[in-house]
Protein backbone atom coordinates (compact mmCIF):
# COMPACT_ATOMS: atom_id res chain seq x y z
CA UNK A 1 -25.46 9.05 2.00
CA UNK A 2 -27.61 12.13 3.47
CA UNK A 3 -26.26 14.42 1.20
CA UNK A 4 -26.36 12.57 -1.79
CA UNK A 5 -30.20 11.17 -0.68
CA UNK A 6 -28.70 7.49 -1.87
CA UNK A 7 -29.78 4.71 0.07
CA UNK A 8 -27.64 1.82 1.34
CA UNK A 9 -27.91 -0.69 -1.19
CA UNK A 10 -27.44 2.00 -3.76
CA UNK A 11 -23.84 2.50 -2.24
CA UNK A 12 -23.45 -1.33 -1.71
CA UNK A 13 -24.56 -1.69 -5.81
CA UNK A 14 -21.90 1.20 -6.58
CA UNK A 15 -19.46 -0.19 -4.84
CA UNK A 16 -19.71 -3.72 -6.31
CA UNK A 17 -19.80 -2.14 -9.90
CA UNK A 18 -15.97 -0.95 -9.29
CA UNK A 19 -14.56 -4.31 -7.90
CA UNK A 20 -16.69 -6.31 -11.14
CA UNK A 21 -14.95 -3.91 -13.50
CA UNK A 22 -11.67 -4.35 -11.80
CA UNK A 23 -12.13 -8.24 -11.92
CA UNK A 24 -13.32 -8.51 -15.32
CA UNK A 25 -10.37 -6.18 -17.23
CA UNK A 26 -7.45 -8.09 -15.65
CA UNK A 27 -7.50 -11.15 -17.75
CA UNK A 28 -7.80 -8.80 -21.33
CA UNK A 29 -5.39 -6.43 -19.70
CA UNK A 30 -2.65 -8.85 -19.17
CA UNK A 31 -2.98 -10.29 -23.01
CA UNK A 32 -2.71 -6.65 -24.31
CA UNK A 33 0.11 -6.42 -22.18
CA UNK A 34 1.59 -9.39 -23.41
CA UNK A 35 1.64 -8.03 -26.93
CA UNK A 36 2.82 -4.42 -26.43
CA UNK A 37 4.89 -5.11 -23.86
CA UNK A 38 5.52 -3.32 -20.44
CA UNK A 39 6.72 0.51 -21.35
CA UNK A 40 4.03 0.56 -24.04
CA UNK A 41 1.32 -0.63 -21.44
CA UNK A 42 2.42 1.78 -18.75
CA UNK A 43 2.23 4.95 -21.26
CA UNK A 44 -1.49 3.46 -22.15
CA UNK A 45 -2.52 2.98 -18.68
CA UNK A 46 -1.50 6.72 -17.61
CA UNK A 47 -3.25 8.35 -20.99
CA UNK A 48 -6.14 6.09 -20.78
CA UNK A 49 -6.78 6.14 -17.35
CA UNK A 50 -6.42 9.79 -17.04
CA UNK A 51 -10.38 10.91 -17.88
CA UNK A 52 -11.33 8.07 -16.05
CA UNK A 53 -9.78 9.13 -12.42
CA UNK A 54 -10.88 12.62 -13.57
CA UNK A 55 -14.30 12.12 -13.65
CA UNK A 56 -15.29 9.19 -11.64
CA UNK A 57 -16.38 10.95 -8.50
CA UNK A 58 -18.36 12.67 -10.24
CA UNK A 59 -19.97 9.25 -11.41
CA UNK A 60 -21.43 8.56 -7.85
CA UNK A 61 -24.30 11.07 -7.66
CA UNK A 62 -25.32 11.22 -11.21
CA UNK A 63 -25.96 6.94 -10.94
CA UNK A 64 -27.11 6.45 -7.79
CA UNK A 65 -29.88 9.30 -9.09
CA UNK A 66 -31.11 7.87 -11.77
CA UNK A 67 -29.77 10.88 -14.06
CA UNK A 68 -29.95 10.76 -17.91
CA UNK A 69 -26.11 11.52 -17.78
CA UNK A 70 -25.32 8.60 -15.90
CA UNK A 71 -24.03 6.32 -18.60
CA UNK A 72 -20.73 8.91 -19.45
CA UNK A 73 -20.32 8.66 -15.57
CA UNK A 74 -20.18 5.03 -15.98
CA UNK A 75 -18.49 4.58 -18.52
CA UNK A 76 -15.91 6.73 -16.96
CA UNK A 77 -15.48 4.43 -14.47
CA UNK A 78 -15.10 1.62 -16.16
CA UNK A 79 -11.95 3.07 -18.01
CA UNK A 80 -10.58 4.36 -14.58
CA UNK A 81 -11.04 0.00 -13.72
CA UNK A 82 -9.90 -0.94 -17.08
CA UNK A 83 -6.48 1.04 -16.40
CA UNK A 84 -6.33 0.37 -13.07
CA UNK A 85 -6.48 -3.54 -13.68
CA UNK A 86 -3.58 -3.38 -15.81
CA UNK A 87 -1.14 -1.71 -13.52
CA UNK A 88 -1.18 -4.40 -10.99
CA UNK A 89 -0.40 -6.72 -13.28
CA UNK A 90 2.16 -4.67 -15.16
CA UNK A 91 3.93 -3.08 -12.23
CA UNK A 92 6.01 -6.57 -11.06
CA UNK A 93 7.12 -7.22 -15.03
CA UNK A 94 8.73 -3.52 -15.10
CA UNK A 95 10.18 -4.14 -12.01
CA UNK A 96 11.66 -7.16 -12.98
CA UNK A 97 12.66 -5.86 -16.71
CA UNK A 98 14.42 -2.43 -15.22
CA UNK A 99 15.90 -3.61 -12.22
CA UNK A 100 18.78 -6.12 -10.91
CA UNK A 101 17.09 -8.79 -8.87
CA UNK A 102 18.95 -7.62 -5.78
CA UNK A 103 16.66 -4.25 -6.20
CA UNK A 104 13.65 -6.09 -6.90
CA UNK A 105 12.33 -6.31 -3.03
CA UNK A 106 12.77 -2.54 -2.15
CA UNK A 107 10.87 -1.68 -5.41
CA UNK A 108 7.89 -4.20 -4.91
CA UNK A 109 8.39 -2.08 -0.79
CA UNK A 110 8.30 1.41 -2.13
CA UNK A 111 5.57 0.67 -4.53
CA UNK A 112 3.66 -1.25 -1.58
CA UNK A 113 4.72 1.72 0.77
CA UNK A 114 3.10 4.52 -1.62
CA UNK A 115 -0.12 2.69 -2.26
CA UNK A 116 -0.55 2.27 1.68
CA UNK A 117 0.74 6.30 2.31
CA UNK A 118 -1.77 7.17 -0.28
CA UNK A 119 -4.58 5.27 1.32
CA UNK A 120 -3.98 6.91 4.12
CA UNK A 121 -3.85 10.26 3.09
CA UNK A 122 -7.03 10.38 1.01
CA UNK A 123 -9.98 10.49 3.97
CA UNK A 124 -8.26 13.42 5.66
CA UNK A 125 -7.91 15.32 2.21
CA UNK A 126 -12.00 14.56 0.85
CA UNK A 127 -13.35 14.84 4.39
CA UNK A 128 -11.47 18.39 4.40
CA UNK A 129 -12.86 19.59 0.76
């Protein structure tokens, strides 16, 4: 918060702008879904959501200051939630479509297992850059 010269409640309001944005896109997201159908969504979730998880850390600064190019920021952001919302609820259907219900439990584990593994990796890596 120092560095950036952000107080707490401008982190807390940050912070609950991603989780609204995740909430509100997974109802649409699992209509659109509905209609194109699993492989289509997952090739729309990686283009889409590609300029989002670009440029969303650079969001942070440039909003919490007040900056006149704060609304691309946002607005990156909200695509990175709009695609992000749609992959939890799309992951389980491909699952199920491209794999025999015996496999269906180490696939829901390995996806599970990689989320976790990437959790954990990401402090070490930003603290070190």
């Amino acid at each position: 918060m120092p560095e950036l010269g952000v107080s707490q409640m401008q982190i807390g309001w940050l912070e609950w702008a991603f989780v609204l944005g995740y909430a509100a896109f997974q109802f649409p997201g699992g209509v659109i879904g509905q209609r194109l159908g699993a492989r289509r969504m997952f090739t729309l979730i990686g283009v889409g959501g590609l300029p989002g998880d670009r440029f969303s850390p650079a969001a942070a600064p440039a909003v919490l200051s007040g900056e006149a190019r704060s609304l691309p920021c946002l607005h990156c952001n909200c695509s990175w939630d709009w695609h992000k919302a749609r992959l939890f609820r799309w992951a389980p259907v491909s699952m199920e479509t491209w794999f025999r219900p015996e496999r269906w439990a180490l696939i829901q584990g390995l996806q599970s297992m990689g989320l976790q593994l990437a959790a954990a990796a990401t402090p070490p890596v930003v603290v070190s850059s």
